[in-house]
Protein backbone atom coordinates (compact mmCIF):
# COMPACT_ATOMS: atom_id res chain seq x y z
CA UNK A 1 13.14 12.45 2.97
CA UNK A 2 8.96 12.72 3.73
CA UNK A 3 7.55 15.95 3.39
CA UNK A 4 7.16 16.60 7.26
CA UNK A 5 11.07 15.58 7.49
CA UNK A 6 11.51 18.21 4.81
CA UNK A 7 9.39 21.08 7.06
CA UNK A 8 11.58 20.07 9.67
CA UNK A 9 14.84 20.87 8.13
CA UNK A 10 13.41 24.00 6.77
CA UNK A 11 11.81 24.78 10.68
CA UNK A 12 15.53 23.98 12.31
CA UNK A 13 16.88 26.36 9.63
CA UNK A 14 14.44 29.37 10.97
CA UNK A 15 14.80 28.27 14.44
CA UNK A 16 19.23 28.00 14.65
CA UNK A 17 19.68 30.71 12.07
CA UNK A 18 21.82 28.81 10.02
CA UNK A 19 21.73 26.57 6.88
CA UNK A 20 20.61 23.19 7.38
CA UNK A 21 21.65 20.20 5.85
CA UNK A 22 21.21 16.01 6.22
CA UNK A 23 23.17 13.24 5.84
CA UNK A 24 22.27 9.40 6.16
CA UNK A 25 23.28 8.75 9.59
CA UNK A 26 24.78 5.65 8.83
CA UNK A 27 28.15 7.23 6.70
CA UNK A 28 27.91 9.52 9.51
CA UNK A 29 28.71 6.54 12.47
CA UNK A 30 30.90 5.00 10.10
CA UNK A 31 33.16 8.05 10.33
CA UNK A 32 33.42 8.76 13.40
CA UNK A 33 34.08 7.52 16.79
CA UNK A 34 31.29 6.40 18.93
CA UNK A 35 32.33 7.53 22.40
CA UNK A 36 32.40 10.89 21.01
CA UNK A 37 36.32 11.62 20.76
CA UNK A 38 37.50 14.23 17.81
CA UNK A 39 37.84 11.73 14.56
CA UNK A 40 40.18 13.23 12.19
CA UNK A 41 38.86 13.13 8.38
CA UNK A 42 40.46 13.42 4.92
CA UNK A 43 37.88 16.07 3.71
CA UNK A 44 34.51 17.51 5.11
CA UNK A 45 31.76 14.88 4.52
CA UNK A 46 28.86 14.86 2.14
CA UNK A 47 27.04 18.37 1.73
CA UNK A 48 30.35 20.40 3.09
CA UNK A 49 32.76 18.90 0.79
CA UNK A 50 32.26 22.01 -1.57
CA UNK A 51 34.58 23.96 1.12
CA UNK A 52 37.73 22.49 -0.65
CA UNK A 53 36.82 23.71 -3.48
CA UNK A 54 36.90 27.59 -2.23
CA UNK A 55 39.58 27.34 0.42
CA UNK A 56 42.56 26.12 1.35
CA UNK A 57 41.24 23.14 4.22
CA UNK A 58 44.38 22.27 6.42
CA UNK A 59 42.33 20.29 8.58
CA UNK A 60 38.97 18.57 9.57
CA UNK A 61 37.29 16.76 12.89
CA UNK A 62 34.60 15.50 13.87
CA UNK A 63 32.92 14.12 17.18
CA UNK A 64 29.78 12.46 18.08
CA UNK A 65 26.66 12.79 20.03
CA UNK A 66 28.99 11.29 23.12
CA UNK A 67 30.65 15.12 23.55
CA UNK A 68 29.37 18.55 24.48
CA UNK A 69 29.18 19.80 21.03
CA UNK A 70 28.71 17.15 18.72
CA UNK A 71 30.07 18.27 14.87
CA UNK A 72 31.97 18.84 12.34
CA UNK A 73 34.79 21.21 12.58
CA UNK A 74 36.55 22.49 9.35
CA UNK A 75 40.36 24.88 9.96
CA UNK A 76 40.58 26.91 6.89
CA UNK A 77 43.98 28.51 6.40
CA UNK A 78 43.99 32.25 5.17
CA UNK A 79 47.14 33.84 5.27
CA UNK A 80 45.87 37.24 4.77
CA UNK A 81 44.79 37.24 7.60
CA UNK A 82 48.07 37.04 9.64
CA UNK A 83 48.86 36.42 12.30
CA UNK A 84 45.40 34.80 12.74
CA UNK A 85 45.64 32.16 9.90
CA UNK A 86 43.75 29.75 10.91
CA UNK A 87 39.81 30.30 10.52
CA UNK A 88 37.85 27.44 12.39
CA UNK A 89 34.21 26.75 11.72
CA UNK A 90 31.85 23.85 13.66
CA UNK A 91 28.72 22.52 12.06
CA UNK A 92 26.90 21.10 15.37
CA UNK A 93 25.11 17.59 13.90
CA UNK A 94 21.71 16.76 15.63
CA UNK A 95 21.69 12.70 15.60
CA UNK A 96 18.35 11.18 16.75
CA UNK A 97 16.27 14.48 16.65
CA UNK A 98 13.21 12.68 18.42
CA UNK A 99 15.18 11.93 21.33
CA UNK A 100 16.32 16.03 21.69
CA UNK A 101 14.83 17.84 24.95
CA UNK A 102 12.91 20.39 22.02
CA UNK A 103 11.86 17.77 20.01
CA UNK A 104 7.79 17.85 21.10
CA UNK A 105 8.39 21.83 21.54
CA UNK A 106 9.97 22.43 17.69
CA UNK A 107 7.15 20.37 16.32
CA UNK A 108 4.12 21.96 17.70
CA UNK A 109 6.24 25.51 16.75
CA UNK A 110 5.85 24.72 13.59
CA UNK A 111 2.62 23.01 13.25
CA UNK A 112 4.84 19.33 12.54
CA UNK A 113 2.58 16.46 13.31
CA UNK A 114 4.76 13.65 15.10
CA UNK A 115 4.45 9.99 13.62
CA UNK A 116 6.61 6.79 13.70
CA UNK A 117 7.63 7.68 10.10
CA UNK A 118 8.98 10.81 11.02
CA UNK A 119 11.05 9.61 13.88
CA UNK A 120 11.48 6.66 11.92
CA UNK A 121 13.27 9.20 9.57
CA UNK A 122 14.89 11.14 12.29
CA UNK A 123 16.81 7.68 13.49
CA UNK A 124 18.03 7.53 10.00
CA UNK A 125 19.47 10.96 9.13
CA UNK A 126 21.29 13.79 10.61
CA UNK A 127 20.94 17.28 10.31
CA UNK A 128 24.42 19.57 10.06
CA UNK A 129 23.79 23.23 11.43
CA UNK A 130 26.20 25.79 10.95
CA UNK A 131 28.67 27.32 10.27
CA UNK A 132 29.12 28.41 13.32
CA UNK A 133 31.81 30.00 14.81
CA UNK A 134 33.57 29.28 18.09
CA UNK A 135 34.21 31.31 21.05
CA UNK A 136 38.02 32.39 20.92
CA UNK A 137 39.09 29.97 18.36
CA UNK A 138 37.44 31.18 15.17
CA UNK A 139 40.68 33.51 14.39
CA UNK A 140 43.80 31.50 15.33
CA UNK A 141 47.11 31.38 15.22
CA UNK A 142 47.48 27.77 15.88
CA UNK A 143 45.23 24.86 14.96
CA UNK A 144 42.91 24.33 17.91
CA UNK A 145 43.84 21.64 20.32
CA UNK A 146 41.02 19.45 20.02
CA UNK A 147 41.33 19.15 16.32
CA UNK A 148 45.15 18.99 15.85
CA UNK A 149 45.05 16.13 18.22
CA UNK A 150 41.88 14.31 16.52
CA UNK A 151 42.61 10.68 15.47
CA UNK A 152 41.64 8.79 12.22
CA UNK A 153 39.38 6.30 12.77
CA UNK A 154 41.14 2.61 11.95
């Protein structure tokens, strides 16, 4: 990743409050759908696979830039925390950053010069913000709609 695509990550870290991470977007079209529907996966791609190594992952789902809330969306089950077992977390992925209403607005925040290699770069990665935790589903006692109904992709 150039050095201005690496002050970017570090500026959308400062700016959402939450790690960021990238992954080429190519594996991430390849996984899931492209009109945006919930994608079921086998494990939490790329930089969040570590998750299944510290909990118990009963579920994961992710939907694309076509939806309201584009991301990755892990359901980690805890029983001690009964009757709410399921915890859910959503990484929100930002695919083509140049094209985002803040793009111009982030950059000149933190002192980014624009170029065709950056956005070059931006077409070619995405950046995974998060965790996050959703409104009334974070704590569950059931799997969240959405995800329990997600579909692999063929």
């Amino acid at each position: 990743m150039p050095h201005d695509g690496i002050r970017l990550n570090f500026a959308l870290g400062s700016l959402f409050e939450h790690s960021v991470v990238t992954a080429p977007a190519t594996q991430w079209r390849e996984i899931v759908y492209s009109d945006g529907r919930s994608t079921l996966l086998e494990q939490a791609p790329g930089p969040l696979s570590s998750v299944h190594k510290s909990a118990v992952v009963v579920a994961v789902a992710a939907s694309g830039a076509a939806t309201k809330n584009p991301g990755i969306d892990i359901v980690r089950y805890h029983q001690r925390d009964f009757p709410y077992v399921y915890n859910v977390d959503h990484y929100t992925v930002i695919e083509d950053f140049q094209l985002h209403v803040d793009y111009q607005r982030i950059l000149q925040r933190f002192r980014i010069p624009d170029s065709s290699e950056l956005q070059e770069m931006l077409r070619t990665w995405i950046f995974i913000v998060g965790p996050q935790k959703i409104d009334g589903s974070h704590w569950s006692t059931v799997i969240p709609e959405f995800i329990r109904d997600a579909k692999k992709k063929a």
